[in-house]
PDB file of N, CA and C in Angstrom:
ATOM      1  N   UNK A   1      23.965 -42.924  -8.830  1.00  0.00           N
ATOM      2  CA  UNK A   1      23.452 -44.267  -8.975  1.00  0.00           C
ATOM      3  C   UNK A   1      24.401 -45.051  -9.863  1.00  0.00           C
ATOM      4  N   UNK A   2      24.676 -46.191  -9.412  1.00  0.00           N
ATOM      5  CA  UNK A   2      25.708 -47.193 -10.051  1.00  0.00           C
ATOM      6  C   UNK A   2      24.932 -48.141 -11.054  1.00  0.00           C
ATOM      7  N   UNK A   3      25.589 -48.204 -11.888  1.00  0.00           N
ATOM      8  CA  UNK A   3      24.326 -48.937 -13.591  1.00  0.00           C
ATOM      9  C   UNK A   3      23.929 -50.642 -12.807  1.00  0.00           C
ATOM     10  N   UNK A   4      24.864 -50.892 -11.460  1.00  0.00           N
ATOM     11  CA  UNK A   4      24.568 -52.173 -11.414  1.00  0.00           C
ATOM     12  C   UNK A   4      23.623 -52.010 -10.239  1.00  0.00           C
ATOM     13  N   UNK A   5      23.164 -51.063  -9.535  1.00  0.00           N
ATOM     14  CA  UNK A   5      22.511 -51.074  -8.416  1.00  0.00           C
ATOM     15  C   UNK A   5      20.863 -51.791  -9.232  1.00  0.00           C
ATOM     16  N   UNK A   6      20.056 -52.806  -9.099  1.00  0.00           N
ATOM     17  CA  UNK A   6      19.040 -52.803  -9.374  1.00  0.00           C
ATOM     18  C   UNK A   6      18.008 -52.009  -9.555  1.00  0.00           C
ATOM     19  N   UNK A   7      16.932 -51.564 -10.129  1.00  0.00           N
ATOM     20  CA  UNK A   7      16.214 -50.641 -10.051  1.00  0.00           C
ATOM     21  C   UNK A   7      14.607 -51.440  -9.304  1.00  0.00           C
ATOM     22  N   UNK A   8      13.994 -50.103  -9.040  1.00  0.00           N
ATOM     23  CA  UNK A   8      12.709 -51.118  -8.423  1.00  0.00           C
ATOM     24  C   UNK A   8      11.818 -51.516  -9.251  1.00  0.00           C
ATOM     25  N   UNK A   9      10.734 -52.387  -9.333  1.00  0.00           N
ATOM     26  CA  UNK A   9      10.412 -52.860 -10.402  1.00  0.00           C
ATOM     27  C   UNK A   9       8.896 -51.683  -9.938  1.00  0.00           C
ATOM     28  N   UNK A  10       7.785 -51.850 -11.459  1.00  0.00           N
ATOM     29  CA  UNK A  10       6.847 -50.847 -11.003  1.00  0.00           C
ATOM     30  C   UNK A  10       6.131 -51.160  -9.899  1.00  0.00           C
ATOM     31  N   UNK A  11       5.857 -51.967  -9.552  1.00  0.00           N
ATOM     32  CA  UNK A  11       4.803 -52.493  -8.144  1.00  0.00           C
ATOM     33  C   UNK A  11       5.406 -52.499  -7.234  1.00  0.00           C
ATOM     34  N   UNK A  12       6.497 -52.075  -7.075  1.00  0.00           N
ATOM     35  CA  UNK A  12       6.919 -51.868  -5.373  1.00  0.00           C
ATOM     36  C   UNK A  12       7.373 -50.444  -5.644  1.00  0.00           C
ATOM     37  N   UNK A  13       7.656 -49.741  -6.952  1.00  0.00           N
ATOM     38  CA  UNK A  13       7.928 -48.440  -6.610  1.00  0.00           C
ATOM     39  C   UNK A  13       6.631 -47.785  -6.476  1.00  0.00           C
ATOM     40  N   UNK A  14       5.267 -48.220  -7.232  1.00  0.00           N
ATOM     41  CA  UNK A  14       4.217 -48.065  -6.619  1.00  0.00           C
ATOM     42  C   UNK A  14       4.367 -47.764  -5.065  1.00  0.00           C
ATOM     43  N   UNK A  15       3.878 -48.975  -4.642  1.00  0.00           N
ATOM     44  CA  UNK A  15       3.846 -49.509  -3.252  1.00  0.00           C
ATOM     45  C   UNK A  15       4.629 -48.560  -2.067  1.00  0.00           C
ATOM     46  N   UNK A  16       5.825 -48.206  -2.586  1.00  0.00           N
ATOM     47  CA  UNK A  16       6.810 -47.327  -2.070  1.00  0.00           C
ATOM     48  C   UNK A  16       6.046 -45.727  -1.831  1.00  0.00           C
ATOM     49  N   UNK A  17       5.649 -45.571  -3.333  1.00  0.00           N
ATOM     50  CA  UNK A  17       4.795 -44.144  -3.282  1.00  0.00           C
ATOM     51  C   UNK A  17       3.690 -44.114  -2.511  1.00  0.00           C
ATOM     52  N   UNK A  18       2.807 -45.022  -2.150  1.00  0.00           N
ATOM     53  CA  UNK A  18       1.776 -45.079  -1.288  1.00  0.00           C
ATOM     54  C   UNK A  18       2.364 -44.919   0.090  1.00  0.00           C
ATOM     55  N   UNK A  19       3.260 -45.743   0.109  1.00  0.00           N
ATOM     56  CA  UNK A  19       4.028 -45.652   1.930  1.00  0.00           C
ATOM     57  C   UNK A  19       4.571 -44.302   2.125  1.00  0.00           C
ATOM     58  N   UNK A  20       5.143 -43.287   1.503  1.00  0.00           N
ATOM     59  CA  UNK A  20       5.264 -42.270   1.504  1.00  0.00           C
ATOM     60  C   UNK A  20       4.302 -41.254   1.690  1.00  0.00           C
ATOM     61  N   UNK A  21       3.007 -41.412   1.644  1.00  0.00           N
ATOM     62  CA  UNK A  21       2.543 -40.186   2.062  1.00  0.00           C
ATOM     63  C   UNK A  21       2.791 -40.241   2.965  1.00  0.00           C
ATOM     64  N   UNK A  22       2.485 -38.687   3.937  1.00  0.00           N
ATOM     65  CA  UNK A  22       2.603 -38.320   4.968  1.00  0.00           C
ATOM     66  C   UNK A  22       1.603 -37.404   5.138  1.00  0.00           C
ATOM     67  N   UNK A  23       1.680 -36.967   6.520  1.00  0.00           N
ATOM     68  CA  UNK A  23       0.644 -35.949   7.708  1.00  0.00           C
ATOM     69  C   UNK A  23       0.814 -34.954   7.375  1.00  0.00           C
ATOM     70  N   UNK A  24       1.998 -34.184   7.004  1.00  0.00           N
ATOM     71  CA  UNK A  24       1.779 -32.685   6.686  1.00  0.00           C
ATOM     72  C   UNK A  24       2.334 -32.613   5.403  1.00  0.00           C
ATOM     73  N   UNK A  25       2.063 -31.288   5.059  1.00  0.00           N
ATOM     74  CA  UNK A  25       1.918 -30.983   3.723  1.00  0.00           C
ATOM     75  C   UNK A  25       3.187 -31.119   3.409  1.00  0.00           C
ATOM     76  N   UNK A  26       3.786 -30.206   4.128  1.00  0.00           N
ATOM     77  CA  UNK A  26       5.213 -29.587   3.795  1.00  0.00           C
ATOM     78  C   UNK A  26       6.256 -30.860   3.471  1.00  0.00           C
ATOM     79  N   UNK A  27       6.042 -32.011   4.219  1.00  0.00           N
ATOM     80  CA  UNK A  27       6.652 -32.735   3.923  1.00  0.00           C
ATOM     81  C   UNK A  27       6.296 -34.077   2.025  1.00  0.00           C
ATOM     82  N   UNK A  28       4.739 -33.941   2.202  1.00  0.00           N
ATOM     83  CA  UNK A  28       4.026 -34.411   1.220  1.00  0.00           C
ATOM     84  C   UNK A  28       5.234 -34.101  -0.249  1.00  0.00           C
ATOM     85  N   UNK A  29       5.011 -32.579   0.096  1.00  0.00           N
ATOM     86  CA  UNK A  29       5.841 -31.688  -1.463  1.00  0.00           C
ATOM     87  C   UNK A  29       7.220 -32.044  -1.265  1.00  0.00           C
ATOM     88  N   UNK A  30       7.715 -32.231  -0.625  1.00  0.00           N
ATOM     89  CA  UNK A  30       9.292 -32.863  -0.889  1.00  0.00           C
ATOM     90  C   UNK A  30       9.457 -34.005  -0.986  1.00  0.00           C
ATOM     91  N   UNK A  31       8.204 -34.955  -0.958  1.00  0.00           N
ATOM     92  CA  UNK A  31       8.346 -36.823  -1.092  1.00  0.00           C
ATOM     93  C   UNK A  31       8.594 -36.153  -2.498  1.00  0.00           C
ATOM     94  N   UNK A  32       6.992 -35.446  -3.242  1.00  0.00           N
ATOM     95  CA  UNK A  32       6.897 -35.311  -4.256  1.00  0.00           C
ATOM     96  C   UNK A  32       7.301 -34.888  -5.330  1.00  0.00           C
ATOM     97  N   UNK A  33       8.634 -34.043  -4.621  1.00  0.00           N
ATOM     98  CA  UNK A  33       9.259 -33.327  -6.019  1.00  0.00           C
ATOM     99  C   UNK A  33      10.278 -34.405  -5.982  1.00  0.00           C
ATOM    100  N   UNK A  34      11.038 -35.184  -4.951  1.00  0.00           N
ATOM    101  CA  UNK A  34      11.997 -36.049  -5.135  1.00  0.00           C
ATOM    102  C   UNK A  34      11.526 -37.081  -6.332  1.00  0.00           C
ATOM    103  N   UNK A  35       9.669 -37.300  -6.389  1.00  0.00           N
ATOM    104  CA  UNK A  35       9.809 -38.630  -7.015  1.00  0.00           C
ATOM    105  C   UNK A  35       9.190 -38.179  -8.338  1.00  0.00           C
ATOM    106  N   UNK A  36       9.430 -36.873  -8.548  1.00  0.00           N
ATOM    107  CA  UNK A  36       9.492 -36.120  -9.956  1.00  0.00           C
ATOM    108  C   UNK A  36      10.761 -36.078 -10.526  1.00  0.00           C
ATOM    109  N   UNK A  37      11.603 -35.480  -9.760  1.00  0.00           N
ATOM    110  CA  UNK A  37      13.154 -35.618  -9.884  1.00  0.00           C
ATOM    111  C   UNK A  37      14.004 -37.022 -10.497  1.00  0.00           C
ATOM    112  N   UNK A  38      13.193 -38.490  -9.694  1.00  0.00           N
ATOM    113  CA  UNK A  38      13.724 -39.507 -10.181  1.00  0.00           C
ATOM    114  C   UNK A  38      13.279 -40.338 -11.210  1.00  0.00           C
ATOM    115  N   UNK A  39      11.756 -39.868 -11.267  1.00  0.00           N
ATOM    116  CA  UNK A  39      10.766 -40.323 -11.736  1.00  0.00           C
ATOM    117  C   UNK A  39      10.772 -42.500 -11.798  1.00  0.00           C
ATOM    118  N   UNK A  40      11.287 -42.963 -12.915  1.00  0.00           N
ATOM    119  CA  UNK A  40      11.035 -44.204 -12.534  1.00  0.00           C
ATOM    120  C   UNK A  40      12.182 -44.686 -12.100  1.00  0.00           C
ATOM    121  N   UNK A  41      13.351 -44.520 -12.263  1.00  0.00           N
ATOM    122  CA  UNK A  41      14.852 -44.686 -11.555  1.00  0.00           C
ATOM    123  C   UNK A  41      14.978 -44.875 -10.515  1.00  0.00           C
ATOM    124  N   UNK A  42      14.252 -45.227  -9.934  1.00  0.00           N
ATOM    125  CA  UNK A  42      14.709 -45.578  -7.820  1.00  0.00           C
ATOM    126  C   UNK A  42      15.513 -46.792  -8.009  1.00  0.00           C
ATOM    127  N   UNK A  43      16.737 -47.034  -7.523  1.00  0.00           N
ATOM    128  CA  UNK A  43      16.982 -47.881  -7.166  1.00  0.00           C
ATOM    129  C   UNK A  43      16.700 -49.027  -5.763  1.00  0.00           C
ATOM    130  N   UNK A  44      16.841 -50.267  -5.268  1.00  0.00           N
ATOM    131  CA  UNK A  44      16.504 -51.096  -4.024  1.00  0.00           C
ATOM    132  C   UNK A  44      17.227 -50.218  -3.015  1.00  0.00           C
ATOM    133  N   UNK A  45      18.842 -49.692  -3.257  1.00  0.00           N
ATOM    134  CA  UNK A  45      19.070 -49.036  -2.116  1.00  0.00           C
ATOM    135  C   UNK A  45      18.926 -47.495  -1.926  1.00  0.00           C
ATOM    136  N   UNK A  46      17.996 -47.037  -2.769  1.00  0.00           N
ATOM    137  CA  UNK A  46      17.436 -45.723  -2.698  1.00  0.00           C
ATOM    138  C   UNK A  46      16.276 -45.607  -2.033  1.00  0.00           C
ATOM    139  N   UNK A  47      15.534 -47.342  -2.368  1.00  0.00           N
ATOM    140  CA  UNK A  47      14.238 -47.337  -1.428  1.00  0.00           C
ATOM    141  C   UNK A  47      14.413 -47.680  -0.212  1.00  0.00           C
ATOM    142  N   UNK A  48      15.347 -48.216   0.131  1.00  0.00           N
ATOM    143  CA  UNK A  48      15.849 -48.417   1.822  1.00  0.00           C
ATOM    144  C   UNK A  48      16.225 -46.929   2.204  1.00  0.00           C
ATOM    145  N   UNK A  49      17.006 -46.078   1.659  1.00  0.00           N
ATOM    146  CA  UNK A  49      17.170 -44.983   2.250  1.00  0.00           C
ATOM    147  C   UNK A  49      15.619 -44.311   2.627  1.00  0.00           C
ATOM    148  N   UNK A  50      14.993 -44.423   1.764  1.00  0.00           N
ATOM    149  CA  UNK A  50      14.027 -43.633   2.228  1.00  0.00           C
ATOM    150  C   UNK A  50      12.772 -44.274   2.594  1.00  0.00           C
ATOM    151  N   UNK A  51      12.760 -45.634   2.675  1.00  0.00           N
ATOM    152  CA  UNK A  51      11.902 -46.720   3.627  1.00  0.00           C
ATOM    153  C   UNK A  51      12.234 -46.214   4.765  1.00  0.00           C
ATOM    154  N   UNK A  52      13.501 -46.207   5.419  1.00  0.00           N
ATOM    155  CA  UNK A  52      14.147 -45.492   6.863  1.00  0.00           C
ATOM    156  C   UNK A  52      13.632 -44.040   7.208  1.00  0.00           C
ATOM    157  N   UNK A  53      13.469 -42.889   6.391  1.00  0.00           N
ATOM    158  CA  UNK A  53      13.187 -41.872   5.987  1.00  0.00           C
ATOM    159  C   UNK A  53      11.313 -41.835   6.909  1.00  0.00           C
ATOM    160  N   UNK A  54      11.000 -42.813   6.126  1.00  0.00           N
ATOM    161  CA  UNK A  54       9.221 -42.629   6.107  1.00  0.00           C
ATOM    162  C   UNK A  54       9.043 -43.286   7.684  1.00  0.00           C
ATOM    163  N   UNK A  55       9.727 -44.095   8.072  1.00  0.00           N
ATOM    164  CA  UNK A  55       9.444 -44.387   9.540  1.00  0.00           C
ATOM    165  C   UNK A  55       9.644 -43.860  10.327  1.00  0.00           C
ATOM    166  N   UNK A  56      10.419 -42.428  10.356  1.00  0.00           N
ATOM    167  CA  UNK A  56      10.188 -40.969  10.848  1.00  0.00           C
ATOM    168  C   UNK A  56       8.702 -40.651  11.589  1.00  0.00           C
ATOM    169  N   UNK A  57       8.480 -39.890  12.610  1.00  0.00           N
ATOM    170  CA  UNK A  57       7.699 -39.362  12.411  1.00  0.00           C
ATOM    171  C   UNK A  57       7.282 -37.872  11.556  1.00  0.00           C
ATOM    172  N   UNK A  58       6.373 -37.577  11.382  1.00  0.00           N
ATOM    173  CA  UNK A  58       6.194 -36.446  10.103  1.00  0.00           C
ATOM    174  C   UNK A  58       7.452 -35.300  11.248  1.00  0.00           C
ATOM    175  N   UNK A  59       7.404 -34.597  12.007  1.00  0.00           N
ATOM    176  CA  UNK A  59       8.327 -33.595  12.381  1.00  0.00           C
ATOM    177  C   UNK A  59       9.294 -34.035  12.408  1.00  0.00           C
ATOM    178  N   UNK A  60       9.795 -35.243  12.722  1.00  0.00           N
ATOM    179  CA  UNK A  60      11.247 -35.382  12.963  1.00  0.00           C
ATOM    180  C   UNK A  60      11.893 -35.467  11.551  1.00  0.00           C
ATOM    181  N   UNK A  61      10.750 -36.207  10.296  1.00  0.00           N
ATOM    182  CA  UNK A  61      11.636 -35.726   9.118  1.00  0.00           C
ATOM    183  C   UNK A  61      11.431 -34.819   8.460  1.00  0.00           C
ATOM    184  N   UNK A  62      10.452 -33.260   9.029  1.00  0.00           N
ATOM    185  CA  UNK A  62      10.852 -31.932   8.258  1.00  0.00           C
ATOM    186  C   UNK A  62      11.814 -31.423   8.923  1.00  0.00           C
ATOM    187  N   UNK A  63      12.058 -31.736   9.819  1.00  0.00           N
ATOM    188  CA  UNK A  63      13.364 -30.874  10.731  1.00  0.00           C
ATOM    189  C   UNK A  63      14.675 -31.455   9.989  1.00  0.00           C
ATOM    190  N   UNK A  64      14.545 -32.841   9.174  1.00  0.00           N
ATOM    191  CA  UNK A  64      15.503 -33.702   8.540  1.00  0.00           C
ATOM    192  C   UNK A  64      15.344 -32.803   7.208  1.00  0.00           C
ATOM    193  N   UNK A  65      14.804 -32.414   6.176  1.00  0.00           N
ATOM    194  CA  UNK A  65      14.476 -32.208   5.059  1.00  0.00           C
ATOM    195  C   UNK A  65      14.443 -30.777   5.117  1.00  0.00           C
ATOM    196  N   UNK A  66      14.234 -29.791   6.123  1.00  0.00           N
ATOM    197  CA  UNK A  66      14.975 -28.885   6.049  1.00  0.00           C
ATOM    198  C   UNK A  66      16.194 -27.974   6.877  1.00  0.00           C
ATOM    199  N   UNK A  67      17.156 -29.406   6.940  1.00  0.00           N
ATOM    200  CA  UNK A  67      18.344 -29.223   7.417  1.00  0.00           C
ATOM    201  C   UNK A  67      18.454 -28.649   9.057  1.00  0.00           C
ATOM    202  N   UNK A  68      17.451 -28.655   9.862  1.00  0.00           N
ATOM    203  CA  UNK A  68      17.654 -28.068  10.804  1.00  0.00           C
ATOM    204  C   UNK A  68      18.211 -29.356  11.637  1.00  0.00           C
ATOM    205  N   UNK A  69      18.279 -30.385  11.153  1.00  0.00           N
ATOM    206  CA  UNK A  69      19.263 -31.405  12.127  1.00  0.00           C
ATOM    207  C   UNK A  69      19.690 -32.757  10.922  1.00  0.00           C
ATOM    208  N   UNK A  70      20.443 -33.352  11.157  1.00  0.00           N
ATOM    209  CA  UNK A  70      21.385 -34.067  10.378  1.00  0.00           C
ATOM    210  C   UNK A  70      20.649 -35.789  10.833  1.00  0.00           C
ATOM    211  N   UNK A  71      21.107 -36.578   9.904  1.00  0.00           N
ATOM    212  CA  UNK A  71      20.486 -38.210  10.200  1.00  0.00           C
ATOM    213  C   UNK A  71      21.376 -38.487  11.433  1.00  0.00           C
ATOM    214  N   UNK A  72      20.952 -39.158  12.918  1.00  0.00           N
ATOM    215  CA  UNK A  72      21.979 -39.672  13.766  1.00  0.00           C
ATOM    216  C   UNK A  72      21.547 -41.223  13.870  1.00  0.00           C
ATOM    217  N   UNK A  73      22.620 -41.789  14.975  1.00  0.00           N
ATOM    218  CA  UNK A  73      22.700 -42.806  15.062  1.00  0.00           C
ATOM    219  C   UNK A  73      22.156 -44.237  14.435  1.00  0.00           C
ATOM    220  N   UNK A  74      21.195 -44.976  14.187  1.00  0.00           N
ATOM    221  CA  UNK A  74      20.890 -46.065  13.249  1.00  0.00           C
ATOM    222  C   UNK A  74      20.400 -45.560  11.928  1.00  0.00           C
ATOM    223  N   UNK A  75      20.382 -43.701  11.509  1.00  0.00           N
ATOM    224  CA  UNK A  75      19.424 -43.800  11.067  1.00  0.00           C
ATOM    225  C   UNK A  75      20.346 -42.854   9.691  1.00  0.00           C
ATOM    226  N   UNK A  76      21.783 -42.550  10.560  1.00  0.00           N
ATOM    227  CA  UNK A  76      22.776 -42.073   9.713  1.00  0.00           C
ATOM    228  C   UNK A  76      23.396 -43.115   8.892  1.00  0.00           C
ATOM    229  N   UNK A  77      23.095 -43.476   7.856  1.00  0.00           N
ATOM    230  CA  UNK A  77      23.648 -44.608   6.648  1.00  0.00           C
ATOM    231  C   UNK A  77      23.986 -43.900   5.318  1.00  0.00           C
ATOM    232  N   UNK A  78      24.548 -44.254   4.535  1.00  0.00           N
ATOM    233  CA  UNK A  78      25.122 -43.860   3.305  1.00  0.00           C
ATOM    234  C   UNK A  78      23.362 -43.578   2.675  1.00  0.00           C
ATOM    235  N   UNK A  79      22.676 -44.880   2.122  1.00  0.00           N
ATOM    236  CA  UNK A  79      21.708 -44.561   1.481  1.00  0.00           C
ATOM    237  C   UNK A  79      20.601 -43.548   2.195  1.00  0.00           C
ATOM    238  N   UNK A  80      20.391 -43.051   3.561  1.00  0.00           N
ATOM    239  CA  UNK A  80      19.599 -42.286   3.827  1.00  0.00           C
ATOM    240  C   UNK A  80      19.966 -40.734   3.657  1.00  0.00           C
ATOM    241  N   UNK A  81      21.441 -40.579   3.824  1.00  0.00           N
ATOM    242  CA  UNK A  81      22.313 -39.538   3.728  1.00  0.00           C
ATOM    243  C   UNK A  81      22.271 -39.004   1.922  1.00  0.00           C
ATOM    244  N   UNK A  82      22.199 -39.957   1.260  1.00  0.00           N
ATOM    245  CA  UNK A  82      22.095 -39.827  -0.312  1.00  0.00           C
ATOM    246  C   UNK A  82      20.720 -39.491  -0.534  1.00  0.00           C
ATOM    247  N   UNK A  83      19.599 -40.567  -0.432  1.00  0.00           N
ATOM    248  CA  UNK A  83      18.059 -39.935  -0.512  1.00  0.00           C
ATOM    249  C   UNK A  83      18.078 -38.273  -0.213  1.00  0.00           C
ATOM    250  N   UNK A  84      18.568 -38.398   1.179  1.00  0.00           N
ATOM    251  CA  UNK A  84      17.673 -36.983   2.367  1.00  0.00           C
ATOM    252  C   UNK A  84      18.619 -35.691   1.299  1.00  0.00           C
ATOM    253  N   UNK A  85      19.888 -35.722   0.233  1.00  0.00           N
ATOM    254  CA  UNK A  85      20.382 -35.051  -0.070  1.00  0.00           C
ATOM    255  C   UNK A  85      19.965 -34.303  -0.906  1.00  0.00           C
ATOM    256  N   UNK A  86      19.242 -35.741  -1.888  1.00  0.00           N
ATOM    257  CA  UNK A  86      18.389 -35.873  -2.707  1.00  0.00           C
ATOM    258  C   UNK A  86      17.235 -34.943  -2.908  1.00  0.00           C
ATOM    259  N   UNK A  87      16.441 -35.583  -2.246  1.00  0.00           N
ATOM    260  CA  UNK A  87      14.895 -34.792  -1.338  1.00  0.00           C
ATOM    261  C   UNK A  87      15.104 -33.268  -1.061  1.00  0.00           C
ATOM    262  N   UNK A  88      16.413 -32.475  -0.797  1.00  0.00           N
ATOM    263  CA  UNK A  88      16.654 -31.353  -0.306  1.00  0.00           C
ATOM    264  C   UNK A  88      17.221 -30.655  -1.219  1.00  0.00           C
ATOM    265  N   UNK A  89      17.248 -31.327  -2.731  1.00  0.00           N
ATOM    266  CA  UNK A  89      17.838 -30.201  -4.002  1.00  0.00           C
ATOM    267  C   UNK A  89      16.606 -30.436  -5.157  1.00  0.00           C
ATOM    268  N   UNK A  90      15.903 -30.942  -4.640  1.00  0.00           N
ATOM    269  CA  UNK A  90      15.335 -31.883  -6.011  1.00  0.00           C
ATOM    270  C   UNK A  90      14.095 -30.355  -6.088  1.00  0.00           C
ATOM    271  N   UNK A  91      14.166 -29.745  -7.524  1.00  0.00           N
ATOM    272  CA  UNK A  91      14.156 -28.547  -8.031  1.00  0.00           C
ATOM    273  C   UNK A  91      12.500 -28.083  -7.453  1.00  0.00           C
ATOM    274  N   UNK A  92      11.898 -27.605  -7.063  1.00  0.00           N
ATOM    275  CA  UNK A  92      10.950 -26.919  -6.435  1.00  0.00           C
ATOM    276  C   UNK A  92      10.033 -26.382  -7.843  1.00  0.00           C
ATOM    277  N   UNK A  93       8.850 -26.826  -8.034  1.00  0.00           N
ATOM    278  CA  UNK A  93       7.861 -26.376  -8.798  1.00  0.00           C
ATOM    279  C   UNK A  93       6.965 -25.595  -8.330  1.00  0.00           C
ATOM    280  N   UNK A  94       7.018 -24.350  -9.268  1.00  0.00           N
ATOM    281  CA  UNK A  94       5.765 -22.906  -8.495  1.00  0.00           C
ATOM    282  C   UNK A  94       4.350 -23.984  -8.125  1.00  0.00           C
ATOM    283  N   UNK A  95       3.974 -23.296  -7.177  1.00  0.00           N
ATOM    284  CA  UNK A  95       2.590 -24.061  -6.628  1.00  0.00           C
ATOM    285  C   UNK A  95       1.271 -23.116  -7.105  1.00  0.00           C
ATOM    286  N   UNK A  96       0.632 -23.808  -7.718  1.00  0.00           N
ATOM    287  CA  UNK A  96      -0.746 -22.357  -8.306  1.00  0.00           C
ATOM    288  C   UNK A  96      -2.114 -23.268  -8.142  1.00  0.00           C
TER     289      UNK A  96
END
């Protein structure tokens, strides 16, 4: 993240977190550890990456999130490629 990229303000990173749920679980826990990982730091073009991300349907972005296929055509961009990189290291908390 670049110090000049804007950050989101709280009511749309709200807003953002609501648009993010999803249908299955599996995917739920990787919105969720990403937005543990960033906690209030999202930047505007971090939320476009993954505004693009959420208009997925739920399978097409666990098959995205766990690497079994890569972002293509409109949907391969710098900021979705950075999020989805994101989303796929962002540290895994035991579940109890």
């Amino acid at each position: 993240m670049s110090p000049t990229e804007p950050l989101l303000d709280a009511r749309d990173l709200s807003r953002l977190r609501w648009r993010c749920r999803r249908g299955l679980l599996e995917n739920d826990l990787f919105v969720e550890r990403y937005f543990s990982a960033v906690g209030g730091a999202l930047t505007q073009r971090e939320a476009r990456g993954l505004q693009a991300l959420m208009d997925l349907p739920d399978n097409d972005l666990l098959d995205l999130l766990l690497a079994r296929r890569e972002p293509e055509a409109e949907l391969d961009s710098p900021e979705v490629r950075e999020v989805l990189a994101s989303m796929r290291a962002a540290p895994r908390r035991a579940l109890s």
